[in-house]
PDB file of N, CA and C in Angstrom:
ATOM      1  N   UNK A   1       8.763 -12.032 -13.664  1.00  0.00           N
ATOM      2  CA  UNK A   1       9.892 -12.453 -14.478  1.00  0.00           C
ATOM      3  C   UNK A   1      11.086 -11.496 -14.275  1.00  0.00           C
ATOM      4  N   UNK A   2      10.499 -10.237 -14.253  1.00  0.00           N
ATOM      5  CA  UNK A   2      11.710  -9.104 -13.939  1.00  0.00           C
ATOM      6  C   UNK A   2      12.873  -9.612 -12.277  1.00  0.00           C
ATOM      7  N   UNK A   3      11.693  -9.275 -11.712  1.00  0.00           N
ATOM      8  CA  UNK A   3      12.280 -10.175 -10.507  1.00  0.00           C
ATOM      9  C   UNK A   3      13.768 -11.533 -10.324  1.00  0.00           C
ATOM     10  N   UNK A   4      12.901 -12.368 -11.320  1.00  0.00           N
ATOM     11  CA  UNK A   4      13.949 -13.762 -11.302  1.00  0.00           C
ATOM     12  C   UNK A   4      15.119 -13.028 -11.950  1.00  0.00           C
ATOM     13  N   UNK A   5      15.134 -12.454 -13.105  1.00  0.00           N
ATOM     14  CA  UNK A   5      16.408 -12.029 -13.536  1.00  0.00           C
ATOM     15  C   UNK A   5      17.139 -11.208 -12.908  1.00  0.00           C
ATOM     16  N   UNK A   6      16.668 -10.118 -12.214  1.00  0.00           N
ATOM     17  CA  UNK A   6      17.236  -9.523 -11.240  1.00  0.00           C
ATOM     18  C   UNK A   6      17.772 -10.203 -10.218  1.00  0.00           C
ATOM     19  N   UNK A   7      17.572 -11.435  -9.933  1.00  0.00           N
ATOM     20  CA  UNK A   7      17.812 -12.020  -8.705  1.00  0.00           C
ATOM     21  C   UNK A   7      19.347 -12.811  -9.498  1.00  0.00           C
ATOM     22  N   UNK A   8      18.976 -13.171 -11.234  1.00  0.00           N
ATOM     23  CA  UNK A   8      19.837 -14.308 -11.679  1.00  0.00           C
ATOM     24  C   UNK A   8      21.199 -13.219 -11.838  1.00  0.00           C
ATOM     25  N   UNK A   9      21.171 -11.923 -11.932  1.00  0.00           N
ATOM     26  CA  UNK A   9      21.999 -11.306 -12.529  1.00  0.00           C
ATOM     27  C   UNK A   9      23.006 -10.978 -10.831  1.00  0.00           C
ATOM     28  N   UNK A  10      21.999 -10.615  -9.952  1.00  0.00           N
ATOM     29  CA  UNK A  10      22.981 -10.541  -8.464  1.00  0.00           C
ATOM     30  C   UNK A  10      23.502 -11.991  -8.187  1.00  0.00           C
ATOM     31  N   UNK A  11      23.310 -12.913  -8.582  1.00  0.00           N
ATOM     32  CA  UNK A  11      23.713 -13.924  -8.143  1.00  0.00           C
ATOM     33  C   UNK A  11      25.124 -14.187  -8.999  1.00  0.00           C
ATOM     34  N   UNK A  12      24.977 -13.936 -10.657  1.00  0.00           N
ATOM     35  CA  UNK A  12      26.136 -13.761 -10.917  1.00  0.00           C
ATOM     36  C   UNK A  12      27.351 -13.065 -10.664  1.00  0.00           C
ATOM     37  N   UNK A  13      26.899 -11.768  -9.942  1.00  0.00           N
ATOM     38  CA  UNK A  13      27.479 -10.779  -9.422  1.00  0.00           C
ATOM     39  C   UNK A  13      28.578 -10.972  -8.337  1.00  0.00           C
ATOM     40  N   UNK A  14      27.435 -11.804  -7.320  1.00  0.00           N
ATOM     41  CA  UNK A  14      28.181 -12.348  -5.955  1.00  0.00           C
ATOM     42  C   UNK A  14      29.133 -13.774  -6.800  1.00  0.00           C
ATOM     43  N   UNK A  15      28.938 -13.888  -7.451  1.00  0.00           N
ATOM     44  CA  UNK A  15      30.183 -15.407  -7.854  1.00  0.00           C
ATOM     45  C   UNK A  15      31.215 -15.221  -8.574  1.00  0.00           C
ATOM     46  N   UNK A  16      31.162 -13.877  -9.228  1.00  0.00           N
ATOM     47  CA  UNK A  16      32.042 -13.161  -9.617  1.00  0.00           C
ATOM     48  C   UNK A  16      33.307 -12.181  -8.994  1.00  0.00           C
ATOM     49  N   UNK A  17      32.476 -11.871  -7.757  1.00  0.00           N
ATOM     50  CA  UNK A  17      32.943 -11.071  -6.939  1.00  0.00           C
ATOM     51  C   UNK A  17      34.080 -11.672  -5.559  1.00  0.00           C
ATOM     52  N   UNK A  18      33.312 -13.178  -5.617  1.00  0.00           N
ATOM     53  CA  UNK A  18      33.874 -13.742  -4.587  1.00  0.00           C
ATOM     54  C   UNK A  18      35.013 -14.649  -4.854  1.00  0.00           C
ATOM     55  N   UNK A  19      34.781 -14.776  -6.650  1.00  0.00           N
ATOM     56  CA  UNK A  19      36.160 -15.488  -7.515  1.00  0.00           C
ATOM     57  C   UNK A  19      36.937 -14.679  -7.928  1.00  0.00           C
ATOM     58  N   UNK A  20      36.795 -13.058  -7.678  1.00  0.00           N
ATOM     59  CA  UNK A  20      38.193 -12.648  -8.366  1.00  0.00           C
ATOM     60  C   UNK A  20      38.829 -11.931  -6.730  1.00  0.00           C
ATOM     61  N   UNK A  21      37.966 -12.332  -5.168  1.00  0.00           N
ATOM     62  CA  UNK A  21      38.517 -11.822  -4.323  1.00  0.00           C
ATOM     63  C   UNK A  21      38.928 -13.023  -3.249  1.00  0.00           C
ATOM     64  N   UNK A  22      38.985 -14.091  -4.253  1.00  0.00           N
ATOM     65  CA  UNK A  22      38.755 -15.645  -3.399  1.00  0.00           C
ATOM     66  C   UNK A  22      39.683 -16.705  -3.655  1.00  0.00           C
ATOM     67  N   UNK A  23      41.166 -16.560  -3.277  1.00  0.00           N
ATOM     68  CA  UNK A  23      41.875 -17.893  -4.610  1.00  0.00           C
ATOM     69  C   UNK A  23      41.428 -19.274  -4.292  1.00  0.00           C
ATOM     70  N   UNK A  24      40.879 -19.069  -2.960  1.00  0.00           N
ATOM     71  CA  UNK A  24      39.810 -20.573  -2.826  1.00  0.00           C
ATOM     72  C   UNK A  24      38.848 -20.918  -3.944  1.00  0.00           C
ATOM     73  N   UNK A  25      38.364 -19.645  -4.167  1.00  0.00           N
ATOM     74  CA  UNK A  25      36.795 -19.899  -4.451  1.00  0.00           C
ATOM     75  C   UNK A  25      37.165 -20.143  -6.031  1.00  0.00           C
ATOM     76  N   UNK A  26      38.217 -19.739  -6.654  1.00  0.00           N
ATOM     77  CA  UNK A  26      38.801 -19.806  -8.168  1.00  0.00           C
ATOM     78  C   UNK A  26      39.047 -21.448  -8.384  1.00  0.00           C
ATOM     79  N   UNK A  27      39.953 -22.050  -7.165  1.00  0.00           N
ATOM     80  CA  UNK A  27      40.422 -23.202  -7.114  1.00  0.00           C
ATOM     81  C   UNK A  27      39.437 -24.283  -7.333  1.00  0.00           C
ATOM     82  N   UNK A  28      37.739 -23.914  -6.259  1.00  0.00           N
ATOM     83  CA  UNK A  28      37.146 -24.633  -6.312  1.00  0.00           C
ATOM     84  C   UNK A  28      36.268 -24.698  -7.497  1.00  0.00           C
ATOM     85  N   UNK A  29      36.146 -23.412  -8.430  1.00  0.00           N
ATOM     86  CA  UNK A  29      35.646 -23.395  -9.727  1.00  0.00           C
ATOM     87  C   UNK A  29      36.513 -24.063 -10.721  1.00  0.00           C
ATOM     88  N   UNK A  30      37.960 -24.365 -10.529  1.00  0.00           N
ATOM     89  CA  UNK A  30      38.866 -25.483 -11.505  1.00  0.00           C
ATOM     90  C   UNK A  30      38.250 -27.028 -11.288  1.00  0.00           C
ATOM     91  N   UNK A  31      37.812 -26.847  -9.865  1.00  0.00           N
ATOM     92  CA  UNK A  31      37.951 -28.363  -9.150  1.00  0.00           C
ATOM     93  C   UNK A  31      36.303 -28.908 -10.020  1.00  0.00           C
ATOM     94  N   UNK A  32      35.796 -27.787 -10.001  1.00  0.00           N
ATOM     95  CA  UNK A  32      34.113 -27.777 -10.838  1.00  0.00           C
ATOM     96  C   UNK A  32      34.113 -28.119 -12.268  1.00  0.00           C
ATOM     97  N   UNK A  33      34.884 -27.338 -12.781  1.00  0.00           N
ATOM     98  CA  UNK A  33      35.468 -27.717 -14.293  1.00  0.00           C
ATOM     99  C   UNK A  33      35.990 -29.148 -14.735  1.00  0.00           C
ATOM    100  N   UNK A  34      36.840 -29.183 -13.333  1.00  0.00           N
ATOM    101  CA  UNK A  34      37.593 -30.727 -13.555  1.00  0.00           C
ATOM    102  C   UNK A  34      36.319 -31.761 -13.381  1.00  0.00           C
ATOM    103  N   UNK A  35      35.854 -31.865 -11.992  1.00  0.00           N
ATOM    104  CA  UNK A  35      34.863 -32.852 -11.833  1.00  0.00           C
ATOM    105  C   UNK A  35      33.758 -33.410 -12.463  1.00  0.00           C
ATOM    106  N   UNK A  36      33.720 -32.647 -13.854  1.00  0.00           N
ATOM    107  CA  UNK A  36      31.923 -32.816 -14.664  1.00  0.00           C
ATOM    108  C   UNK A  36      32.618 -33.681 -15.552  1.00  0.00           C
ATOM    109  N   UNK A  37      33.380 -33.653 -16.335  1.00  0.00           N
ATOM    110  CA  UNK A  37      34.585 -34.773 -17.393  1.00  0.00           C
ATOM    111  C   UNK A  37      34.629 -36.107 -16.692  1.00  0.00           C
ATOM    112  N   UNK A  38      35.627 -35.777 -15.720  1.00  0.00           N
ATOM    113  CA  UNK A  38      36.464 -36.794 -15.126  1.00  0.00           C
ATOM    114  C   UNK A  38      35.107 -37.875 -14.013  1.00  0.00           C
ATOM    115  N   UNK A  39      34.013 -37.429 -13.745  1.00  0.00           N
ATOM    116  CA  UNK A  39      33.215 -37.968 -13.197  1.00  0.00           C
ATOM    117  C   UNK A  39      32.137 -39.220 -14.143  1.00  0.00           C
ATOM    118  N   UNK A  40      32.339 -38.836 -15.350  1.00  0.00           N
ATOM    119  CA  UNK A  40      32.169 -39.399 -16.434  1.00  0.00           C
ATOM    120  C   UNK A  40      32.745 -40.603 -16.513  1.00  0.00           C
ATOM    121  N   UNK A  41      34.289 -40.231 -16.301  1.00  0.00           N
ATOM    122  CA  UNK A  41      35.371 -41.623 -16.350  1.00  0.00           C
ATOM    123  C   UNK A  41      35.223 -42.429 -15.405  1.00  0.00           C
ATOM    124  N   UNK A  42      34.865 -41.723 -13.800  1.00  0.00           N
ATOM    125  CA  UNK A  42      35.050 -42.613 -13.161  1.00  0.00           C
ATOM    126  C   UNK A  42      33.652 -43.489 -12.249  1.00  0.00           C
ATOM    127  N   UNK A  43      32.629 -43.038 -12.954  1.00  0.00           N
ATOM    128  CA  UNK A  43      31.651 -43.698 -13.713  1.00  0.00           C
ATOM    129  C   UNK A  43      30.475 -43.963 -14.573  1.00  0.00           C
ATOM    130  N   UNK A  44      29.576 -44.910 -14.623  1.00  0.00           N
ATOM    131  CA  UNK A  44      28.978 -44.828 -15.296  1.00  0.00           C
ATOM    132  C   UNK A  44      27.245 -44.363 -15.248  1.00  0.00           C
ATOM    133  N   UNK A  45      27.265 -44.789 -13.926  1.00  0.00           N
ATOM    134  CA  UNK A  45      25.983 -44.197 -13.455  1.00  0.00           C
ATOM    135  C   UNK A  45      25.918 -43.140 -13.289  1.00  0.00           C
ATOM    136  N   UNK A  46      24.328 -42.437 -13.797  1.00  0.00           N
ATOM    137  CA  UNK A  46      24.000 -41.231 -13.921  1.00  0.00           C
ATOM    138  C   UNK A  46      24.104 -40.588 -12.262  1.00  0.00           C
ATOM    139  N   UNK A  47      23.771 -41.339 -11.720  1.00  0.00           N
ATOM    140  CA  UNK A  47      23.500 -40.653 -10.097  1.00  0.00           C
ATOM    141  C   UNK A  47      24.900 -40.536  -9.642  1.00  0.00           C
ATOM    142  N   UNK A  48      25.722 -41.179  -9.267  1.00  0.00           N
ATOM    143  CA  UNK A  48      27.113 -41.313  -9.165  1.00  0.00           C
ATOM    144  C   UNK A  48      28.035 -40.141  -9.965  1.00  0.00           C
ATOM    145  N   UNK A  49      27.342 -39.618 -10.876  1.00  0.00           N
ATOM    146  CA  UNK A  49      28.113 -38.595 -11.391  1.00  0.00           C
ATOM    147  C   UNK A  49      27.166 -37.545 -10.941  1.00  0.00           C
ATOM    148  N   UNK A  50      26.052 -37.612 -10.665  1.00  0.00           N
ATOM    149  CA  UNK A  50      25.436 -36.278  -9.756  1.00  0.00           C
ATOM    150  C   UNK A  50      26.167 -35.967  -8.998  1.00  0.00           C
ATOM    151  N   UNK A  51      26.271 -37.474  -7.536  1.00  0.00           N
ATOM    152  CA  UNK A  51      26.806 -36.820  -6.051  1.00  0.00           C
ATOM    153  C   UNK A  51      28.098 -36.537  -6.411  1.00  0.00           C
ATOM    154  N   UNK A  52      29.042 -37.061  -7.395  1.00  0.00           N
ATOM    155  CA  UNK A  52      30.669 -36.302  -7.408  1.00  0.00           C
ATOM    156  C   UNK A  52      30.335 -35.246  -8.122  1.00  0.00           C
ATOM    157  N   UNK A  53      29.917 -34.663  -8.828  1.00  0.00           N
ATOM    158  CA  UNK A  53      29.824 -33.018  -8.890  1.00  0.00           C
ATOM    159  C   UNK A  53      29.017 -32.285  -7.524  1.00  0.00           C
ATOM    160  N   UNK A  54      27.824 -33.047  -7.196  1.00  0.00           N
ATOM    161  CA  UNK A  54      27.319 -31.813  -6.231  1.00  0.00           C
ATOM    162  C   UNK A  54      27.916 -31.782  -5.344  1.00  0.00           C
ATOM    163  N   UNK A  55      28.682 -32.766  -4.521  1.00  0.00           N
ATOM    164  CA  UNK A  55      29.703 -32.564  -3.638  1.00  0.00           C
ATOM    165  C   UNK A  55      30.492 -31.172  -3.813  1.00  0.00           C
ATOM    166  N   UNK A  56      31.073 -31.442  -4.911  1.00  0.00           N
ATOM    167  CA  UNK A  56      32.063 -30.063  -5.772  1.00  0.00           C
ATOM    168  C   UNK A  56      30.646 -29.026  -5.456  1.00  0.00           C
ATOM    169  N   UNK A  57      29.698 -29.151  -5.999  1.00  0.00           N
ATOM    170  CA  UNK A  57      28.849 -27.295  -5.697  1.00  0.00           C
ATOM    171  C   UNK A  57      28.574 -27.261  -4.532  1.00  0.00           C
ATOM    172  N   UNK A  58      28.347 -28.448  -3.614  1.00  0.00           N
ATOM    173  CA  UNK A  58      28.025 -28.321  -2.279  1.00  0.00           C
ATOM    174  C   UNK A  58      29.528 -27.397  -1.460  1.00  0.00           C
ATOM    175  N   UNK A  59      30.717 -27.647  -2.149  1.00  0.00           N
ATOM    176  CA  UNK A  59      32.011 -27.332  -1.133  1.00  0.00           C
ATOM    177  C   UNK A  59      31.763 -25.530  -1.728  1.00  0.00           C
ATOM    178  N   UNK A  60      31.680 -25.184  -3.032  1.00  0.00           N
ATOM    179  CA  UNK A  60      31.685 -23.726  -3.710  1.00  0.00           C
ATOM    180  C   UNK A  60      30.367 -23.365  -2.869  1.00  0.00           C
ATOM    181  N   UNK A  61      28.859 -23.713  -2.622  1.00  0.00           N
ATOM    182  CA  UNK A  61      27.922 -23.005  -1.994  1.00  0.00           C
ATOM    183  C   UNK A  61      28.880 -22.767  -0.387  1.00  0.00           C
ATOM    184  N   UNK A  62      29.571 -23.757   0.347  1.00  0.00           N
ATOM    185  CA  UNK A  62      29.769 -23.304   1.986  1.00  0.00           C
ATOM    186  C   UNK A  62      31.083 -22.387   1.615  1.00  0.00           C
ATOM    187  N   UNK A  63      31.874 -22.141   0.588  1.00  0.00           N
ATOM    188  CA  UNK A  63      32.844 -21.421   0.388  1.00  0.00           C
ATOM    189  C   UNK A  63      31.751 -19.741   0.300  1.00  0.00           C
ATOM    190  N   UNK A  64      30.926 -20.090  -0.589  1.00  0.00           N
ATOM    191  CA  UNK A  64      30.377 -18.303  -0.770  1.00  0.00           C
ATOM    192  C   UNK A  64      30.336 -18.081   0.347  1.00  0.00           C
ATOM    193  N   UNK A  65      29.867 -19.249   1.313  1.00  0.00           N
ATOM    194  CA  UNK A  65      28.722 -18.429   2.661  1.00  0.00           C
ATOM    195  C   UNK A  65      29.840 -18.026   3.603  1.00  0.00           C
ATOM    196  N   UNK A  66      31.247 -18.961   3.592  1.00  0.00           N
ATOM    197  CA  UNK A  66      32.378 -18.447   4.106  1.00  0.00           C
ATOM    198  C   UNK A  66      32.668 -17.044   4.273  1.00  0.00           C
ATOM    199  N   UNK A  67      32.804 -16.620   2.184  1.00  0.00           N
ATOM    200  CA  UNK A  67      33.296 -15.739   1.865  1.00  0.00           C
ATOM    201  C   UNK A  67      32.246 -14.649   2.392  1.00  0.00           C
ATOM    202  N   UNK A  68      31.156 -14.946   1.985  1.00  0.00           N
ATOM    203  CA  UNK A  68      29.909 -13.651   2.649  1.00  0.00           C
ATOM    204  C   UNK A  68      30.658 -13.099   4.160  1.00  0.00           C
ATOM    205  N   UNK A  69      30.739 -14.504   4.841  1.00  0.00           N
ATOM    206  CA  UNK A  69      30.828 -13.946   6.479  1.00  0.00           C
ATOM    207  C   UNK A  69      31.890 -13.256   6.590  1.00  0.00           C
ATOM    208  N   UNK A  70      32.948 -13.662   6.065  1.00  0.00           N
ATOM    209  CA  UNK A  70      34.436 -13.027   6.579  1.00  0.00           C
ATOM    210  C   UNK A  70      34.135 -11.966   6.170  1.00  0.00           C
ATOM    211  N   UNK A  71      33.888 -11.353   4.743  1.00  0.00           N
ATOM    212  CA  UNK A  71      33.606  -9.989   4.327  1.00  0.00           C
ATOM    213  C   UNK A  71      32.676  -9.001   4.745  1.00  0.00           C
ATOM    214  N   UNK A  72      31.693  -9.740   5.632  1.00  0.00           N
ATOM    215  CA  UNK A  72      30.525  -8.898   6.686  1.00  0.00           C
ATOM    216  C   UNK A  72      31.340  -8.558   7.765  1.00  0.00           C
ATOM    217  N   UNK A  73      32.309  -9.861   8.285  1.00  0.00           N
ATOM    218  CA  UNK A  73      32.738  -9.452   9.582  1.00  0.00           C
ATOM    219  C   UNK A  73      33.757  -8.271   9.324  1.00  0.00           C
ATOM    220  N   UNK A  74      34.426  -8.250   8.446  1.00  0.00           N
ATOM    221  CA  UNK A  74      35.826  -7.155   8.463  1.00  0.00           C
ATOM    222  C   UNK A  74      34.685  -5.907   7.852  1.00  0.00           C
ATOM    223  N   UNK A  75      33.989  -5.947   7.217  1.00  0.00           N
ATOM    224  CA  UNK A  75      33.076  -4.643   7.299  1.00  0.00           C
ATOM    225  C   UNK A  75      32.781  -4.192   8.843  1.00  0.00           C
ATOM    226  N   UNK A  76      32.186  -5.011   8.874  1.00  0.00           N
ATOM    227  CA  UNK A  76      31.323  -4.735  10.469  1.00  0.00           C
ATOM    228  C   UNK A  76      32.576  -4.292  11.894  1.00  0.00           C
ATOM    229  N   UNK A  77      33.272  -4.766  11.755  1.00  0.00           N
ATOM    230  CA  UNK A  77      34.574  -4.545  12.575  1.00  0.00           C
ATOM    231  C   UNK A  77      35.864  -4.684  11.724  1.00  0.00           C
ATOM    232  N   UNK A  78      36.732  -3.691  11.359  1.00  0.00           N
ATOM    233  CA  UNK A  78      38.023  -4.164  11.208  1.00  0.00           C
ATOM    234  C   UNK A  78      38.908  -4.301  11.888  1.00  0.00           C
ATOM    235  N   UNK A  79      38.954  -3.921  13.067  1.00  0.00           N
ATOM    236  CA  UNK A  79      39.868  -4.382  14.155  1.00  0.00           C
ATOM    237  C   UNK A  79      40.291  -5.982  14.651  1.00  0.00           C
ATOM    238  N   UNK A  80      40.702  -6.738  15.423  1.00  0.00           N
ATOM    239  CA  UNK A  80      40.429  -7.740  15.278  1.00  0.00           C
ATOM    240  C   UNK A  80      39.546  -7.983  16.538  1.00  0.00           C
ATOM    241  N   UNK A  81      38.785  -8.708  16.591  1.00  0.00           N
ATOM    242  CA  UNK A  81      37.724  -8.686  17.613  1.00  0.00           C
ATOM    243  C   UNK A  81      37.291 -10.466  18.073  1.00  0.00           C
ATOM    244  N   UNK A  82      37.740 -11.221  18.956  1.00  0.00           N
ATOM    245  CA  UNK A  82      37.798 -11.936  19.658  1.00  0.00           C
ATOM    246  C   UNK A  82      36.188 -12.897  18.965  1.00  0.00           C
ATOM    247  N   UNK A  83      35.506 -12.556  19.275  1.00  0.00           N
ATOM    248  CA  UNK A  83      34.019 -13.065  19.178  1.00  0.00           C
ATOM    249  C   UNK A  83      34.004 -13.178  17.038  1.00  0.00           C
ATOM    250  N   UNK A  84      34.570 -12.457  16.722  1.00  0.00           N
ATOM    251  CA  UNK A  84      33.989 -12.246  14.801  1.00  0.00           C
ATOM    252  C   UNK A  84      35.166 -13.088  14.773  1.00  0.00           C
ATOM    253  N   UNK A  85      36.152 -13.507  15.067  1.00  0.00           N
ATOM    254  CA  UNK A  85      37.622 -14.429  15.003  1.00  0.00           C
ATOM    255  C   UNK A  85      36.573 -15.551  15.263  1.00  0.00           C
ATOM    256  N   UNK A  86      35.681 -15.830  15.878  1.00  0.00           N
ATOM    257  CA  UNK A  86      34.980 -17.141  16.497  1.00  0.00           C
ATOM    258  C   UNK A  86      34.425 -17.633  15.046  1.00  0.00           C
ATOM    259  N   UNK A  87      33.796 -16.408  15.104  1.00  0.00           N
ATOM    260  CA  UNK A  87      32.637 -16.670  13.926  1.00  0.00           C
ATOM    261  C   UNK A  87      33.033 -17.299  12.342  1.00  0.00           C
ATOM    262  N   UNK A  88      34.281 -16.509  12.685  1.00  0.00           N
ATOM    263  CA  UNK A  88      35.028 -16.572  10.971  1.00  0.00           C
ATOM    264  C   UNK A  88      35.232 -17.919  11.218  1.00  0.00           C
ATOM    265  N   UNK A  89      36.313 -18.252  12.078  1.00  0.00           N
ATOM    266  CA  UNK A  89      36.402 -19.930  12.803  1.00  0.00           C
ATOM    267  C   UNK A  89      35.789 -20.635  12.028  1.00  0.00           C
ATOM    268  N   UNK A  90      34.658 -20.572  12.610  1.00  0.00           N
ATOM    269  CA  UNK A  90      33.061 -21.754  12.284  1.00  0.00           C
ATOM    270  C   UNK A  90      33.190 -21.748  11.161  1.00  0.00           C
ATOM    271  N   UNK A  91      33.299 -20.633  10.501  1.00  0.00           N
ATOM    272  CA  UNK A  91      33.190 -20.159   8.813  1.00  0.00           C
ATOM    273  C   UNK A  91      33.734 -21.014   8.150  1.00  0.00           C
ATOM    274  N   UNK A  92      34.860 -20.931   8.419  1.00  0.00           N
ATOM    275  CA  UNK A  92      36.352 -21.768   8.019  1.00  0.00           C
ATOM    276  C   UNK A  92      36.182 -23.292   7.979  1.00  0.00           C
ATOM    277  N   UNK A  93      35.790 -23.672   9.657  1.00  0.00           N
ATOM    278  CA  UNK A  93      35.400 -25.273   9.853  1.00  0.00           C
ATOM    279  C   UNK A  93      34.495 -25.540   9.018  1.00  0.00           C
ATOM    280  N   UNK A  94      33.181 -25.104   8.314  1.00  0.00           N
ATOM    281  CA  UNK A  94      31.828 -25.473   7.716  1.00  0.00           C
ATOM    282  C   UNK A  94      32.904 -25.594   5.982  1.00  0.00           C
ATOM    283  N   UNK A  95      33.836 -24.969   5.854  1.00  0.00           N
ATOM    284  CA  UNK A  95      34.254 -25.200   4.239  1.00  0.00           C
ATOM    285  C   UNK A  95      35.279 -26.352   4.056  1.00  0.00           C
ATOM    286  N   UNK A  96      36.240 -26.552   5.765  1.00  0.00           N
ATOM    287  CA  UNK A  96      36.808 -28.060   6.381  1.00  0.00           C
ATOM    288  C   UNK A  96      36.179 -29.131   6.223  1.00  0.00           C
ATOM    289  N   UNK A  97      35.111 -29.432   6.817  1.00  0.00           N
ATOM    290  CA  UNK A  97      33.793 -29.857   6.514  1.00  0.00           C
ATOM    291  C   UNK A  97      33.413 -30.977   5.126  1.00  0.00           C
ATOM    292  N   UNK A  98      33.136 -29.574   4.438  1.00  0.00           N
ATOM    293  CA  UNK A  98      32.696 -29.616   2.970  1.00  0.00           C
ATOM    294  C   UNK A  98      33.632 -30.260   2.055  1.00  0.00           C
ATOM    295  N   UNK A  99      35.337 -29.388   2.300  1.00  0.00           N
ATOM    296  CA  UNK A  99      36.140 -30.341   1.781  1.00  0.00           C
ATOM    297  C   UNK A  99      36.135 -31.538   2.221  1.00  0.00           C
ATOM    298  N   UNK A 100      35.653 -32.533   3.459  1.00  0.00           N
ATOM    299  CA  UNK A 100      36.290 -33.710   4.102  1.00  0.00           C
ATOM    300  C   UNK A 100      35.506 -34.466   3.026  1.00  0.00           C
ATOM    301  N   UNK A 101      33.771 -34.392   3.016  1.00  0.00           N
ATOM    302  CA  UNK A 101      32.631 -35.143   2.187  1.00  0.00           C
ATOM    303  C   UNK A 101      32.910 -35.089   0.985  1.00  0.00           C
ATOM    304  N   UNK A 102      33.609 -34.178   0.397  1.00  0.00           N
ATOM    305  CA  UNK A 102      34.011 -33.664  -1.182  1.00  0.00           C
ATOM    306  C   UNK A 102      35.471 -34.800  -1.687  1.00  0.00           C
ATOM    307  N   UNK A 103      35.892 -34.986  -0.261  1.00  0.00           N
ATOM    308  CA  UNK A 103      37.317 -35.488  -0.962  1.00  0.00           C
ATOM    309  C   UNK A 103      36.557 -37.182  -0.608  1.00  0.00           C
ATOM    310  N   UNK A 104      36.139 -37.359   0.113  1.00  0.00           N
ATOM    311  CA  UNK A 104      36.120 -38.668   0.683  1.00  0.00           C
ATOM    312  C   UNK A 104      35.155 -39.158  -0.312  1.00  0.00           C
ATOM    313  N   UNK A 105      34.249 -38.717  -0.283  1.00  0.00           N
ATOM    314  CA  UNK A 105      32.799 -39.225  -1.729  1.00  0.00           C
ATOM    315  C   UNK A 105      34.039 -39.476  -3.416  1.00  0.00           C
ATOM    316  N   UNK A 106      34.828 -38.436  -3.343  1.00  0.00           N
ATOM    317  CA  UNK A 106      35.876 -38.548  -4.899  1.00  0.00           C
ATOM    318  C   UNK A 106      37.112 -39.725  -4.060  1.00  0.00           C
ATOM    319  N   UNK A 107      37.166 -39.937  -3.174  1.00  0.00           N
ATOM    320  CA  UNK A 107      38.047 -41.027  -3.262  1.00  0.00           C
ATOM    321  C   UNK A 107      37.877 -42.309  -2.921  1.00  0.00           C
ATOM    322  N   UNK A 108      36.368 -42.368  -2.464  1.00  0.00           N
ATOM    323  CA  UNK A 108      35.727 -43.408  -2.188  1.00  0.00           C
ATOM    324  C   UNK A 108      35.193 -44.121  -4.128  1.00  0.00           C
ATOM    325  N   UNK A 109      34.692 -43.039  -4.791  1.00  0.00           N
ATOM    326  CA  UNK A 109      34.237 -43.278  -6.146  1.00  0.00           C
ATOM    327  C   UNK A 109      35.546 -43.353  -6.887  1.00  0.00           C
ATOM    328  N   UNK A 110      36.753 -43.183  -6.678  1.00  0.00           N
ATOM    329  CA  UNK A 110      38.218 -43.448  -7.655  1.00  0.00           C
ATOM    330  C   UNK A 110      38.492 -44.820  -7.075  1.00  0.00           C
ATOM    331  N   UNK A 111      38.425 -45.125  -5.960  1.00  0.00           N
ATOM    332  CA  UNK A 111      39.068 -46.829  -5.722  1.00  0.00           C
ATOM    333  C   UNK A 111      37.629 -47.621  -5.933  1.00  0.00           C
ATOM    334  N   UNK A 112      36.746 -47.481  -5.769  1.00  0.00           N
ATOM    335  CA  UNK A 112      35.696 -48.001  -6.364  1.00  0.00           C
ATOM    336  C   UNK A 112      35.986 -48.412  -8.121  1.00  0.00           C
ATOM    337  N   UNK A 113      36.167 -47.545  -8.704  1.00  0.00           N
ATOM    338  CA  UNK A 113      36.198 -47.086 -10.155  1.00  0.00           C
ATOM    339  C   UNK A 113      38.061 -48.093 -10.673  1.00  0.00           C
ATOM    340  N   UNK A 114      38.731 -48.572  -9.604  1.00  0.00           N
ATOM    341  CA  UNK A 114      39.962 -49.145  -9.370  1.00  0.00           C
ATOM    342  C   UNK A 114      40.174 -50.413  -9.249  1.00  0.00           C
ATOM    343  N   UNK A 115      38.602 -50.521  -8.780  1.00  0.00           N
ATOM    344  CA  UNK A 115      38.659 -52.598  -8.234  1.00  0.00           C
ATOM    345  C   UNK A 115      38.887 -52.367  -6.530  1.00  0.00           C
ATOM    346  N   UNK A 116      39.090 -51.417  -6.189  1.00  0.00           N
ATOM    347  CA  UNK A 116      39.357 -51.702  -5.150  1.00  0.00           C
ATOM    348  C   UNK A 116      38.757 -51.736  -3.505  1.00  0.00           C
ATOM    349  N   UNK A 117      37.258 -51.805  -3.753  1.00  0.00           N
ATOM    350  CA  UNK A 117      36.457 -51.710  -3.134  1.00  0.00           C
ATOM    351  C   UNK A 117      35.253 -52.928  -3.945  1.00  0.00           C
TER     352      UNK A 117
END
C-alpha cells in the first residue's frame, strides 16, 4: 500500500511540475475542465461522453511524454544537437497527432449533436 501511494504522490508531482513549466500542458488541463460539462451537452450517451473526454486525457498523457522527452533531452545535452532536435520532432508530431483525434472525435460529436451528420 505504501508503495501505491508513493507512486500516487510522484505522479502528482510530475503533473504539477509539467503544468506550471508547460503553457500547453495548463491549456490542455482547461480543455479537461471544459470537456467533462460540455460533453454532457453534447451528448447523451454514457460512452460518447467517455471517448470525448479520454480523447482530452489521451492528448494530456502524449503531452507529459512530450514534456518528459524535451526535458531529458536539454538535460542530457544543452547544446543544440541535430539527432535530440529529431527526437524532440517526433515528440512534438505524437502531441500533433493527439491533437488531430482530439479535435476531429469533438467535431465529429458537435455536428453530430447539430443534425448534421
Amino acid at each position: 500500500m505504501k508503495r501505491i501511494w508513493r507512486a500516487t504522490i510522484n505522479s502528482w508531482y510530475g503533473l504539477v511540475a509539467a503544468a506550471t513549466s508547460e503553457a500547453a500542458m495548463r491549456e490542455e488541463l482547461v480543455a479537461l475542465a471544459l470537456s467533462i460539462p460540455l460533453a454532457f451537452v453534447v451528448t447523451p450517451f454514457a460512452w460518447k461522453r467517455l471517448a470525448l473526454v479520454g480523447v482530452i486525457l489521451l492528448l494530456i498523457l502524449v503531452e507529459l511524454l512530450n514534456t518528459a522527452i524535451e526535458k531529458l533531452s536539454d538535460h542530457v545535452m544543452a547544446a543544440p544537437h541535430p539527432e535530440i532536435g529529431r527526437v524532440k520532432d517526433m515528440s512534438s508530431a505524437a502531441v500533433g497527432v493527439a491533437l488531430l483525434i482530439a479535435g476531429v472525435t469533438w467535431l465529429l460529436a458537435i455536428a453530430e449533436w447539430f443534425g448534421l451528420l
